[in-house]
C-alpha atoms as a PDB file:
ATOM      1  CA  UNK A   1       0.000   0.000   0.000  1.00  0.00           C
ATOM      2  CA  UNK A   2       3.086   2.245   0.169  1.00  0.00           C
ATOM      3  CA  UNK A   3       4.137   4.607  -2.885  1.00  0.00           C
ATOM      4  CA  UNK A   4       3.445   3.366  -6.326  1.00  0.00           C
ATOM      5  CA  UNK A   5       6.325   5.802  -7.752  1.00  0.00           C
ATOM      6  CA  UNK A   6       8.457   3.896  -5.485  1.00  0.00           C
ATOM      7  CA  UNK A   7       8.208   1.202  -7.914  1.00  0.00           C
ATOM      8  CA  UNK A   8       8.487   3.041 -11.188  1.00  0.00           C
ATOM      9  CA  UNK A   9      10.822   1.041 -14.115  1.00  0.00           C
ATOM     10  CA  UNK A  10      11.847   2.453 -16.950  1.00  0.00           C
ATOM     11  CA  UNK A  11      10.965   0.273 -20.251  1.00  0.00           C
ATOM     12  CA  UNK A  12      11.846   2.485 -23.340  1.00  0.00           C
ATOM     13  CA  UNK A  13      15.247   1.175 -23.164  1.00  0.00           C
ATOM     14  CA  UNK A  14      14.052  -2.570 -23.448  1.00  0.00           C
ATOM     15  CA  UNK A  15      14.061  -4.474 -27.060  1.00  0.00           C
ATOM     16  CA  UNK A  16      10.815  -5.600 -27.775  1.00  0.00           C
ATOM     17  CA  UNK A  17      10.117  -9.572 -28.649  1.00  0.00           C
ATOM     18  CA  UNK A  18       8.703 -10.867 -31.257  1.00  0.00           C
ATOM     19  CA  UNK A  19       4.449 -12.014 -31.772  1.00  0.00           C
ATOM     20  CA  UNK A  20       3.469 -15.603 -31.045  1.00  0.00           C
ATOM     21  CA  UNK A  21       0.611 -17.066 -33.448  1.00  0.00           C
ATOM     22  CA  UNK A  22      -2.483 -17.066 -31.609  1.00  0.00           C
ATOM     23  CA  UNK A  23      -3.408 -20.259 -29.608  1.00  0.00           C
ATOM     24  CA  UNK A  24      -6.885 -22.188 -29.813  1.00  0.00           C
ATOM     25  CA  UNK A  25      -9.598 -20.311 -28.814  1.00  0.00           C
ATOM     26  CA  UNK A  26     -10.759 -20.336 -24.667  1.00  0.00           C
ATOM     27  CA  UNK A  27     -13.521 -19.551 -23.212  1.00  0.00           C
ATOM     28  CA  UNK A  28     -14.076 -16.330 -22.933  1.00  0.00           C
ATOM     29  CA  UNK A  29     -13.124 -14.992 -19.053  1.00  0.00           C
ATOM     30  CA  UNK A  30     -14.286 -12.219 -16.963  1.00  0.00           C
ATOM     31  CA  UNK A  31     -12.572  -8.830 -16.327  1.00  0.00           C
ATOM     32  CA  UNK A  32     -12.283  -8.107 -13.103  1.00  0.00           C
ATOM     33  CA  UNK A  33     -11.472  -5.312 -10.420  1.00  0.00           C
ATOM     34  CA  UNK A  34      -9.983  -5.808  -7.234  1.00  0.00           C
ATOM     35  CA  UNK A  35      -9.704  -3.500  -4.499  1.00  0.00           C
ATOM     36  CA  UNK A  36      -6.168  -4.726  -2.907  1.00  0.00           C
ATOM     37  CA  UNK A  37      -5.957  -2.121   0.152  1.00  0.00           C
ATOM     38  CA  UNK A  38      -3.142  -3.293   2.801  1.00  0.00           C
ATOM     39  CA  UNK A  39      -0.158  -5.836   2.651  1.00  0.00           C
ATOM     40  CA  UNK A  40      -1.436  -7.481   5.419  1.00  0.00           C
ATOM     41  CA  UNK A  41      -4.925  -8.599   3.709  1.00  0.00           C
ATOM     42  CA  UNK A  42      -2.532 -11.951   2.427  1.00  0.00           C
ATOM     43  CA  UNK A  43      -2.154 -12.695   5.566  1.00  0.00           C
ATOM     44  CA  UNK A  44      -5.638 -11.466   7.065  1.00  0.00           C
ATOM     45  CA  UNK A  45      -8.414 -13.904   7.547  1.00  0.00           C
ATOM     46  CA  UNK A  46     -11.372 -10.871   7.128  1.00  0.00           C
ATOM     47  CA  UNK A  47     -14.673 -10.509   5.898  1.00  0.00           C
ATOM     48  CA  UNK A  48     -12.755  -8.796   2.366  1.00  0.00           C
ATOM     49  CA  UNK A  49     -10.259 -12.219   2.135  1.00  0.00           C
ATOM     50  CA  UNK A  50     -13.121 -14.449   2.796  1.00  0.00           C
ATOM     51  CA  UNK A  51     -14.395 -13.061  -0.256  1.00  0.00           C
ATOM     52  CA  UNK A  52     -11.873 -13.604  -2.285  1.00  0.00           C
ATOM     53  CA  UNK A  53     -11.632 -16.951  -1.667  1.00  0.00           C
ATOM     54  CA  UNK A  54     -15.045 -17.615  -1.972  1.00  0.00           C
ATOM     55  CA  UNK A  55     -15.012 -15.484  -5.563  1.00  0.00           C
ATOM     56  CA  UNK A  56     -12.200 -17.858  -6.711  1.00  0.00           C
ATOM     57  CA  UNK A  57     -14.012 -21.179  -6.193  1.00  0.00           C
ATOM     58  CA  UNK A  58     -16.692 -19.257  -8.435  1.00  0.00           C
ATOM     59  CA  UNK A  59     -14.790 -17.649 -11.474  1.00  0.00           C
ATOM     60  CA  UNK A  60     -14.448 -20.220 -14.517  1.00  0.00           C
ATOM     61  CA  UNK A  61     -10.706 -21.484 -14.544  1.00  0.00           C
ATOM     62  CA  UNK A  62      -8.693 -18.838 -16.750  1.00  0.00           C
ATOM     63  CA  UNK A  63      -5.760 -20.083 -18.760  1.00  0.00           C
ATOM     64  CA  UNK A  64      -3.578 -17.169 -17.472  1.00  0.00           C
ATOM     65  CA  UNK A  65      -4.083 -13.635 -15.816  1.00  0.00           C
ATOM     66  CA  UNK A  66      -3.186 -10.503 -17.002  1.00  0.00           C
ATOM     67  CA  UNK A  67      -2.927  -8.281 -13.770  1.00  0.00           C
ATOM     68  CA  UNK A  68      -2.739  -4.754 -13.972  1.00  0.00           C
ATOM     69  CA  UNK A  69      -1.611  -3.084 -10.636  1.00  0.00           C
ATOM     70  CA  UNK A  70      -1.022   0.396  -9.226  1.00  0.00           C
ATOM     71  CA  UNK A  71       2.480  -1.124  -8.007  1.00  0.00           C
ATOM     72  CA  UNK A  72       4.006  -1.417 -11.489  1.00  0.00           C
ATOM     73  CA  UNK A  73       4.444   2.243 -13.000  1.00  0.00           C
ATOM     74  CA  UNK A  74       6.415   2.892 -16.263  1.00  0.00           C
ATOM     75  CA  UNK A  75       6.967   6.320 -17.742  1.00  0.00           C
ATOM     76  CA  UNK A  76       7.052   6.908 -21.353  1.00  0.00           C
ATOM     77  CA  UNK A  77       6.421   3.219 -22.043  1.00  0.00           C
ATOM     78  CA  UNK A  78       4.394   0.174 -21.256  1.00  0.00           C
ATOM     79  CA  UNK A  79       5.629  -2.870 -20.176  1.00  0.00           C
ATOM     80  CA  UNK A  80       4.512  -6.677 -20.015  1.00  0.00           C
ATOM     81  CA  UNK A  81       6.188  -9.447 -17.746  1.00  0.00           C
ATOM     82  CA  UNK A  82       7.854 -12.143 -20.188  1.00  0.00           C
ATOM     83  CA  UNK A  83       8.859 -14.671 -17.154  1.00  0.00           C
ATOM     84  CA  UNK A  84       8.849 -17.956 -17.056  1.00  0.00           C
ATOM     85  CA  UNK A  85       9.182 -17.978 -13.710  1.00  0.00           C
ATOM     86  CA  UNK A  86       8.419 -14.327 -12.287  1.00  0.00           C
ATOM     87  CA  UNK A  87       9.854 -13.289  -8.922  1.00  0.00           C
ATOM     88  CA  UNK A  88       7.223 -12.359  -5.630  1.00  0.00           C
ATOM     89  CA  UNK A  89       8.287  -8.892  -5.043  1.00  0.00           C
ATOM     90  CA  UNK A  90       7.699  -7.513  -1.578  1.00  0.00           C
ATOM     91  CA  UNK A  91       7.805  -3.861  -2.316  1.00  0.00           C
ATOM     92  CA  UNK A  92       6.815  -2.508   0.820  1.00  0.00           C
ATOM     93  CA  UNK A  93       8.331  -1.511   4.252  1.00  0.00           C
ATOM     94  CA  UNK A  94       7.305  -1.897   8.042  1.00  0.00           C
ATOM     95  CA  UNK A  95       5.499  -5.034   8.055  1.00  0.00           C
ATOM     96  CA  UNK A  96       6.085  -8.366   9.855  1.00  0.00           C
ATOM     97  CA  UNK A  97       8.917 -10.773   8.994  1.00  0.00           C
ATOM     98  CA  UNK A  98       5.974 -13.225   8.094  1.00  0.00           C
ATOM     99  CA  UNK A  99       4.659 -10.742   5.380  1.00  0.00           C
ATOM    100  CA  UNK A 100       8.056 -10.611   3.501  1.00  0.00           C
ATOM    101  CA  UNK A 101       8.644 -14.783   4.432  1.00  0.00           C
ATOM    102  CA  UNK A 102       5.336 -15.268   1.885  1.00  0.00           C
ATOM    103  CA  UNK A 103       5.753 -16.435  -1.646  1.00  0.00           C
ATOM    104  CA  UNK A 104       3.278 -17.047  -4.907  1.00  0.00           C
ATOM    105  CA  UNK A 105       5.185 -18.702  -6.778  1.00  0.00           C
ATOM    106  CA  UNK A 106       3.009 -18.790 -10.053  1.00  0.00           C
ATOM    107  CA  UNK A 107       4.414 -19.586 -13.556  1.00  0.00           C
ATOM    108  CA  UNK A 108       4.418 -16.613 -15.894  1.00  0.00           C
ATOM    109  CA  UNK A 109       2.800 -17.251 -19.880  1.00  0.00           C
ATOM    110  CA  UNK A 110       5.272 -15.881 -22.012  1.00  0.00           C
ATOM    111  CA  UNK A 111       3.652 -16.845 -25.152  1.00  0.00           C
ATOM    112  CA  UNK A 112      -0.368 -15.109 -23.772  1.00  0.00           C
ATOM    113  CA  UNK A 113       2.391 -12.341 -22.903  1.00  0.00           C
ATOM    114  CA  UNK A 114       3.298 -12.181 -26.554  1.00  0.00           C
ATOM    115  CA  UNK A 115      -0.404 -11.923 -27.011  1.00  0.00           C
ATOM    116  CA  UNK A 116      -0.495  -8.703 -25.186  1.00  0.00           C
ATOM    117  CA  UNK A 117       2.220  -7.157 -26.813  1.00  0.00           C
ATOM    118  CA  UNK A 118       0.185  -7.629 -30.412  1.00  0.00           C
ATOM    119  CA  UNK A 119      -3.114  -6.555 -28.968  1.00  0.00           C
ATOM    120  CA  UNK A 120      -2.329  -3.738 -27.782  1.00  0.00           C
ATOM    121  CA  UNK A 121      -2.864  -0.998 -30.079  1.00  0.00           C
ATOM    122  CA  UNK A 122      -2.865   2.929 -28.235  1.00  0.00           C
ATOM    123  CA  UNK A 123       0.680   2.423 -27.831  1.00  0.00           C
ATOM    124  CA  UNK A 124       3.808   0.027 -28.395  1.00  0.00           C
ATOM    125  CA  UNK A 125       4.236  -2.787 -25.485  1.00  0.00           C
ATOM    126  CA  UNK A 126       7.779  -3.307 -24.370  1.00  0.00           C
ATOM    127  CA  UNK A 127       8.612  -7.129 -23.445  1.00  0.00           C
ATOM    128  CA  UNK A 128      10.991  -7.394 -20.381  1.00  0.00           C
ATOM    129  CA  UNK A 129      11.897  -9.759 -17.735  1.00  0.00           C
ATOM    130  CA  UNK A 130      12.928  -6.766 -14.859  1.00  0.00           C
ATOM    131  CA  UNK A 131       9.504  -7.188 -12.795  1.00  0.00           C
ATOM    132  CA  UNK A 132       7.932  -9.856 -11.305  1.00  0.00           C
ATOM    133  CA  UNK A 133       4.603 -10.297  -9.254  1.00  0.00           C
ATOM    134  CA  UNK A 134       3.912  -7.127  -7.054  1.00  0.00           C
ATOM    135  CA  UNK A 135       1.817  -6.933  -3.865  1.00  0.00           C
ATOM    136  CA  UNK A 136      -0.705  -5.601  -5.896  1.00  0.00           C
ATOM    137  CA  UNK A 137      -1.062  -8.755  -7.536  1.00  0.00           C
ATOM    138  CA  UNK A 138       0.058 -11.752  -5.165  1.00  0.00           C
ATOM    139  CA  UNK A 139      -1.529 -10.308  -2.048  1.00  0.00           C
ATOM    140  CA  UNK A 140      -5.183 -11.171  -4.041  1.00  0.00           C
ATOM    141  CA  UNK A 141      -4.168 -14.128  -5.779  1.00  0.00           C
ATOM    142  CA  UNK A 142      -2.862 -15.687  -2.692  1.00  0.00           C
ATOM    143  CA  UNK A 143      -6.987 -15.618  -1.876  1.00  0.00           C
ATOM    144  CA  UNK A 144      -8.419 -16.018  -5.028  1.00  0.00           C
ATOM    145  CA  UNK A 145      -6.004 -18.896  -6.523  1.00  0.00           C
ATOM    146  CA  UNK A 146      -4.056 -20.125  -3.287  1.00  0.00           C
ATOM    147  CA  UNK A 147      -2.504 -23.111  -5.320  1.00  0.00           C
ATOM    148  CA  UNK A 148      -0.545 -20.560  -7.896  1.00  0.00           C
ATOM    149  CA  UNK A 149      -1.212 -23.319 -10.075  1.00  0.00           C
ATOM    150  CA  UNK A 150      -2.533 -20.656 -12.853  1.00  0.00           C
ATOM    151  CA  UNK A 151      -0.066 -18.265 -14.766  1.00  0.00           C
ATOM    152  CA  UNK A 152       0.344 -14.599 -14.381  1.00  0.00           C
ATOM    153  CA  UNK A 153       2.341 -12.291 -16.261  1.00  0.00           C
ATOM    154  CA  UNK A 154       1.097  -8.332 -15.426  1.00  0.00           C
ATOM    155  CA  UNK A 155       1.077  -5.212 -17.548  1.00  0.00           C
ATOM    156  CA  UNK A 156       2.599  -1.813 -16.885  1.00  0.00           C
ATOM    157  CA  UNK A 157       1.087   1.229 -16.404  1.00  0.00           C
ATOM    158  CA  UNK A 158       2.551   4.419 -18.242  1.00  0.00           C
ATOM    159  CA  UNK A 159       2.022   7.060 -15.546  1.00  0.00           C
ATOM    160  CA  UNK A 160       2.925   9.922 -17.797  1.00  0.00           C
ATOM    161  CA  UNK A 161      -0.692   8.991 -19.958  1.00  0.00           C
ATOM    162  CA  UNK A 162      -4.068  10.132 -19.134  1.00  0.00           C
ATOM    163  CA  UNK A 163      -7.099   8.591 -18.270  1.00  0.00           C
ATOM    164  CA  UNK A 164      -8.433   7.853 -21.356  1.00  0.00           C
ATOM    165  CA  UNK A 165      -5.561   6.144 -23.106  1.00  0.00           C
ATOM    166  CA  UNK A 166      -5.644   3.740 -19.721  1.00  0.00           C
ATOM    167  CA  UNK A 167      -9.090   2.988 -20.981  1.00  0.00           C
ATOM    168  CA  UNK A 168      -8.326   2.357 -24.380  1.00  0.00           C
ATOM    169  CA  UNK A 169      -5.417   0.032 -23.291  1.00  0.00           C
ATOM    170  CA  UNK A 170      -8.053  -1.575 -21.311  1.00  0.00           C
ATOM    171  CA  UNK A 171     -10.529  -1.766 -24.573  1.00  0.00           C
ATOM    172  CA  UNK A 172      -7.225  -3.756 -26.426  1.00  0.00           C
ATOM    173  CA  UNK A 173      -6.618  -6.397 -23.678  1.00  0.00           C
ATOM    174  CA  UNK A 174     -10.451  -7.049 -24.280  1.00  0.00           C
ATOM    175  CA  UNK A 175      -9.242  -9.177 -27.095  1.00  0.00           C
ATOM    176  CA  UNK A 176      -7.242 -11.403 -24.495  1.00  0.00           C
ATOM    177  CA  UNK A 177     -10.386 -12.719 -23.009  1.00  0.00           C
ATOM    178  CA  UNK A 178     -11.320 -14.853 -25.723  1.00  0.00           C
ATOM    179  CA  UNK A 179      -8.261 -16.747 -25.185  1.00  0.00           C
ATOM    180  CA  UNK A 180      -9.041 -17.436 -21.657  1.00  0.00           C
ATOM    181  CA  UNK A 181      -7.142 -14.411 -19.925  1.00  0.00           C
ATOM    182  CA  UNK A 182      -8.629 -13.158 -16.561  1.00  0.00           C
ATOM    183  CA  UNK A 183      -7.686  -9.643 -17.208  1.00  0.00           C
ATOM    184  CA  UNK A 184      -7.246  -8.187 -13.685  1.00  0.00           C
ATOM    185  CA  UNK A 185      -7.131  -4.841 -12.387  1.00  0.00           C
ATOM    186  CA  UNK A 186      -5.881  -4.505  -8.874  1.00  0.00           C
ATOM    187  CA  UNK A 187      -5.385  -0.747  -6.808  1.00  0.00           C
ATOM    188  CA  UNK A 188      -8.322   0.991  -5.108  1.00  0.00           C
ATOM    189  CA  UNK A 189     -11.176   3.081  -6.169  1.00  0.00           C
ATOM    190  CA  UNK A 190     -10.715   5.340  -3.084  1.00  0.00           C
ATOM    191  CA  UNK A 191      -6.766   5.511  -2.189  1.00  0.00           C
ATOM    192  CA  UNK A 192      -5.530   8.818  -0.025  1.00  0.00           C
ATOM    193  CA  UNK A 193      -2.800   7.130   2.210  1.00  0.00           C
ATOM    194  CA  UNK A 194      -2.593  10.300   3.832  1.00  0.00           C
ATOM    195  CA  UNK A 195      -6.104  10.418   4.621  1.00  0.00           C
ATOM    196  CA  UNK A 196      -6.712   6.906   6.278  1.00  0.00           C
ATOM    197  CA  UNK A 197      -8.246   6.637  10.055  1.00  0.00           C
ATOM    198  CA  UNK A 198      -5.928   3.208  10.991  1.00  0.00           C
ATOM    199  CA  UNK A 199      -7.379   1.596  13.656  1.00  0.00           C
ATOM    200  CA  UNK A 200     -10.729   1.815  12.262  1.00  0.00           C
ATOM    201  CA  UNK A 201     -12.717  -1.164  11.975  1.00  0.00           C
ATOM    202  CA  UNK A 202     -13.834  -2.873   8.644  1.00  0.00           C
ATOM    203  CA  UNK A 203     -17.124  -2.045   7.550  1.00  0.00           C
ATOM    204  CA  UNK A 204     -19.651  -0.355   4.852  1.00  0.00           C
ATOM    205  CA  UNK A 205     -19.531   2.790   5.068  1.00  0.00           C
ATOM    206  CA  UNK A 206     -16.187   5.033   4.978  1.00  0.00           C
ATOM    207  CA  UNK A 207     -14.888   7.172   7.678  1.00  0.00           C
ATOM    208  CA  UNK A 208     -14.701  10.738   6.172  1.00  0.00           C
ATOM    209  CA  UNK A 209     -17.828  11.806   3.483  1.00  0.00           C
ATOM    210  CA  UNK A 210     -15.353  12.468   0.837  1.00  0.00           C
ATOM    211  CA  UNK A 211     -14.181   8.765   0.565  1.00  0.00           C
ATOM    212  CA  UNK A 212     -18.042   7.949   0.609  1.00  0.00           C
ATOM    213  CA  UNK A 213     -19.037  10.556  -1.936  1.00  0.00           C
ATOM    214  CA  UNK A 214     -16.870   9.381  -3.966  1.00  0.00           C
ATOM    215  CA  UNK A 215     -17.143   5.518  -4.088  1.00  0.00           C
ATOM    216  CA  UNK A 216     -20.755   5.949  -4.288  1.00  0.00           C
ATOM    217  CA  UNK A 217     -20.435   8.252  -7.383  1.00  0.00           C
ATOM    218  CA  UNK A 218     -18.473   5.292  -9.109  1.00  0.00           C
ATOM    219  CA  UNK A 219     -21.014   2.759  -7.796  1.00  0.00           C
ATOM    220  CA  UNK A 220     -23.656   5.224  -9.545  1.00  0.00           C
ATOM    221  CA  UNK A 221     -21.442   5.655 -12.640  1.00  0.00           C
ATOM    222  CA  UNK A 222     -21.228   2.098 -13.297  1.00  0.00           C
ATOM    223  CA  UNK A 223     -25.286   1.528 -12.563  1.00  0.00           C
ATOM    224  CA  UNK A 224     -25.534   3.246 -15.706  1.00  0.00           C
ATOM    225  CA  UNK A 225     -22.357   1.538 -17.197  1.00  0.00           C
ATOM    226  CA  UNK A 226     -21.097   5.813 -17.361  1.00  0.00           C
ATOM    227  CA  UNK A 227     -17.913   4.744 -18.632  1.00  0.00           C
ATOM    228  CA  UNK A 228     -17.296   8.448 -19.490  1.00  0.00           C
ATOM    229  CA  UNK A 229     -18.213   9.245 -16.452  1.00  0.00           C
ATOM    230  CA  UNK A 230     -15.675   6.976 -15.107  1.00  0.00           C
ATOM    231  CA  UNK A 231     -12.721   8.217 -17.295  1.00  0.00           C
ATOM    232  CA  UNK A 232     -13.481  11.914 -16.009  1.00  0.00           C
ATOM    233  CA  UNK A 233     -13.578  11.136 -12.826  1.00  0.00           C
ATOM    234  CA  UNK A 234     -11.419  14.009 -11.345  1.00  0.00           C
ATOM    235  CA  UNK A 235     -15.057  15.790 -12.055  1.00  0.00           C
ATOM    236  CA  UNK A 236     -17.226  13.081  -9.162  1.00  0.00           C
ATOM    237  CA  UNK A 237     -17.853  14.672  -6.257  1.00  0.00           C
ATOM    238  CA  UNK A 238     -15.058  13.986  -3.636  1.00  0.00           C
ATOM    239  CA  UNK A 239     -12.075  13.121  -6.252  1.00  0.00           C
ATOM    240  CA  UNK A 240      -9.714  15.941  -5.217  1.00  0.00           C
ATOM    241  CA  UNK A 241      -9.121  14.049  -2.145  1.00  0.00           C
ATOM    242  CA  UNK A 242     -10.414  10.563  -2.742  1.00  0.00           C
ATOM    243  CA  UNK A 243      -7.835  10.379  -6.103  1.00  0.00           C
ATOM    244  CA  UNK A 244      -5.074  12.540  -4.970  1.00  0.00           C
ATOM    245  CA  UNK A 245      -3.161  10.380  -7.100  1.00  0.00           C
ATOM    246  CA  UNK A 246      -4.006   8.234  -9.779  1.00  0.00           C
ATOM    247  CA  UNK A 247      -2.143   5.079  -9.307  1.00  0.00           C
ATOM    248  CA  UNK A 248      -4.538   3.305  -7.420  1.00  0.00           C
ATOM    249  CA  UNK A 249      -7.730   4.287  -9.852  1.00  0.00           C
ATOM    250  CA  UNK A 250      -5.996   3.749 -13.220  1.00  0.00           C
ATOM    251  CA  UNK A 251      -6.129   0.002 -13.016  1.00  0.00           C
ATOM    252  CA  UNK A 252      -9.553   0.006 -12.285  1.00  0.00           C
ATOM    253  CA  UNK A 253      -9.837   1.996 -15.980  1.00  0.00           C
ATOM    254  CA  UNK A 254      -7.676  -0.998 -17.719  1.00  0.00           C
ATOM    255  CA  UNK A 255     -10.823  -3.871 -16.193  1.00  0.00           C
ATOM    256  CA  UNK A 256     -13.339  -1.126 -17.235  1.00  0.00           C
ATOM    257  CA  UNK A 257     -12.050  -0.965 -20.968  1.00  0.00           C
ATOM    258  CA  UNK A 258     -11.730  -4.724 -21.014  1.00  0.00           C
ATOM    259  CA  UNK A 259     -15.477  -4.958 -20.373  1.00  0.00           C
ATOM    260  CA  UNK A 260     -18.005  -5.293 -23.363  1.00  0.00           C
ATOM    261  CA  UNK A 261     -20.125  -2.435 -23.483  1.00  0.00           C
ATOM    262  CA  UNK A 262     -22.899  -4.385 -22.606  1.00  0.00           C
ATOM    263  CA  UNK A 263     -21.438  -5.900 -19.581  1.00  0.00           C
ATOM    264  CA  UNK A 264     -23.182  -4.699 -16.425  1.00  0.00           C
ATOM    265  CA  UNK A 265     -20.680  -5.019 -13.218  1.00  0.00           C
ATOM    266  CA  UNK A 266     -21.107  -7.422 -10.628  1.00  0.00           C
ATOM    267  CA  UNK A 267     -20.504  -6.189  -6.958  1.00  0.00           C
ATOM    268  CA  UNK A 268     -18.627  -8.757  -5.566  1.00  0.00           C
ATOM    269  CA  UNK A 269     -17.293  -6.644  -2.535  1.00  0.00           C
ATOM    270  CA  UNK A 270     -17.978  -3.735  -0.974  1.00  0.00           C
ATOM    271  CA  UNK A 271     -16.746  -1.798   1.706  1.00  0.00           C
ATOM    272  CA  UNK A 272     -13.740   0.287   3.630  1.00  0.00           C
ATOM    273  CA  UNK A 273     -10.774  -0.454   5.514  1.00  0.00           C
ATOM    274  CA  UNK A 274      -8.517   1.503   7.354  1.00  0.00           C
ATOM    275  CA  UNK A 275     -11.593   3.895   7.347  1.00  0.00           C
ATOM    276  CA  UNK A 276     -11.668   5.766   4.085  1.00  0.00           C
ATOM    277  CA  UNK A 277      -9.617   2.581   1.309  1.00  0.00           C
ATOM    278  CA  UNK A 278     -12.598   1.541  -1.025  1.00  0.00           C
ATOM    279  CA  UNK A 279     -12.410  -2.242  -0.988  1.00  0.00           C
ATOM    280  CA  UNK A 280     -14.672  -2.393  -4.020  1.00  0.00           C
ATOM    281  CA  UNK A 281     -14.461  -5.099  -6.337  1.00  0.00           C
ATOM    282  CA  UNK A 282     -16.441  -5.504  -9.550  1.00  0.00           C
ATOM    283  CA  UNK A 283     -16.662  -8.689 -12.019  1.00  0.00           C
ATOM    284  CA  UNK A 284     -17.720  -7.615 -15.692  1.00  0.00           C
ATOM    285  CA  UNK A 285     -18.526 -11.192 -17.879  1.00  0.00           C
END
């Protein structure tokens, strides 16, 4: 949950690999949102990580994951995870010895990662093998698939582009579906570290009315599937402090592209932690 920017790589230096021929066709997976909030929550047994598990046991088995989280920023390129075997990385600080002592050790899908690169079409995907699995990413999985038995390679997000290219990105990965890819966003709707009450106990409603003012404009927004809504959301009521930055929210653009436009979202969780981090998470397909 600590600084995205802390985890910034640089890709434009990186030599791009080549296409692999598309595979069989899957069936076609959800997109999904996750709201990740704290470390901790892989270690957590809560009424969020109950969820999770429970949501896992009912998604169709995907033949990968594409994970998009607010923990892997790129500037001026985007990057996709080409490992065979990618590394857990515990990019945080503070925590218990038992937080950083926990491994996911998934296999990556280079050739579905090769997929990526050719789908995506707003801008030019850069191949590398520097990242790994962020906490963004295992902390959920850990819940959702706790046998890492399923591949995951995750996608980059170029912090220098706006909103609506994030989107778009999200639109291309769409594609990626059909060939069984869970396409996975993972940050947090509402996301002010400076503006959490720790301490504060799990439940519904936020702490402060700007956090709720907020997630309940997006819970309106996507009522109405209000994807433009969505994209502008710096305009909802309560975004000047509930998106101070946009690392957190931008993932939840790339599961919102990735969703037909005549997918309404399923709620699957609701709810705050650490008094004003939206928990939401959302299941389009």
């Amino acid at each position: 949950m600590g600084s995205a920017l802390g985890a910034t790589a640089t890709l434009a230096s990186l030599c791009s690999l080549p296409h692999a021929a598309a595979g069989a066709p899957s069936q076609r997976m959800p997109a999904i949102f996750i709201g990740h909030g704290s470390p901790m929550n892989a270690l957590a047994d809560n009424a969020f990580t109950r969820r999770l598990s429970a949501w896992g046991r009912e998604l169709p088995r995907p033949s990968a994951i594409l994970s998009v989280s607010a923990h892997w920023l790129s500037r001026g390129a985007t990057g996709v995870g080409m490992q065979e075997r990618p590394k857990t990385i515990h990019d945080f600080g503070g925590f218990p010895q038992a937080l950083f002592d926990v491994e996911y050790p998934a296999p990556g899908h280079p050739t579905l990662a090769r997929e990526a690169l050719g789908a995506v079409r707003q801008t030019s995907v850069i191949g590398t093998e520097q990242w790994g699995l962020d906490h963004g990413t295992w902390t959920v999985l850990k819940h959702l698939y706790p046998k890492a038995d399923i591949p995951v390679f995750q996608l980059s997000i170029d912090y220098d582009k706006p909103a609506t290219f994030h989107y778009a990105v999200g639109r291309d990965l769409a594609a990626l579906r059909d060939k069984g890819v869970l396409v996975m966003g993972s940050g947090n709707v509402v996301h002010n570290l400076r503006a959490t009450d720790r301490g504060t106990p799990d439940g519904l409603r936020a702490s402060r009315p700007w956090a709720q003012s907020f997630d309940d404009a997006v819970k309106a927004a996507l009522a109405g599937r209000d994807d433009r809504a969505l994209i502008a959301y710096e305009k909802l009521e309560g975004a000047a402090t509930a998106v101070a930055m946009p690392d957190h929210y931008f993932p939840f653009l790339y599961a919102l592209g990735a969703a037909g436009a005549g997918e309404r979202p399923k709620t699957v969780y609701e709810g705050f932690q650490s008094g004003t981090l939206s928990m939401r998470c959302l299941q389009f397909g």
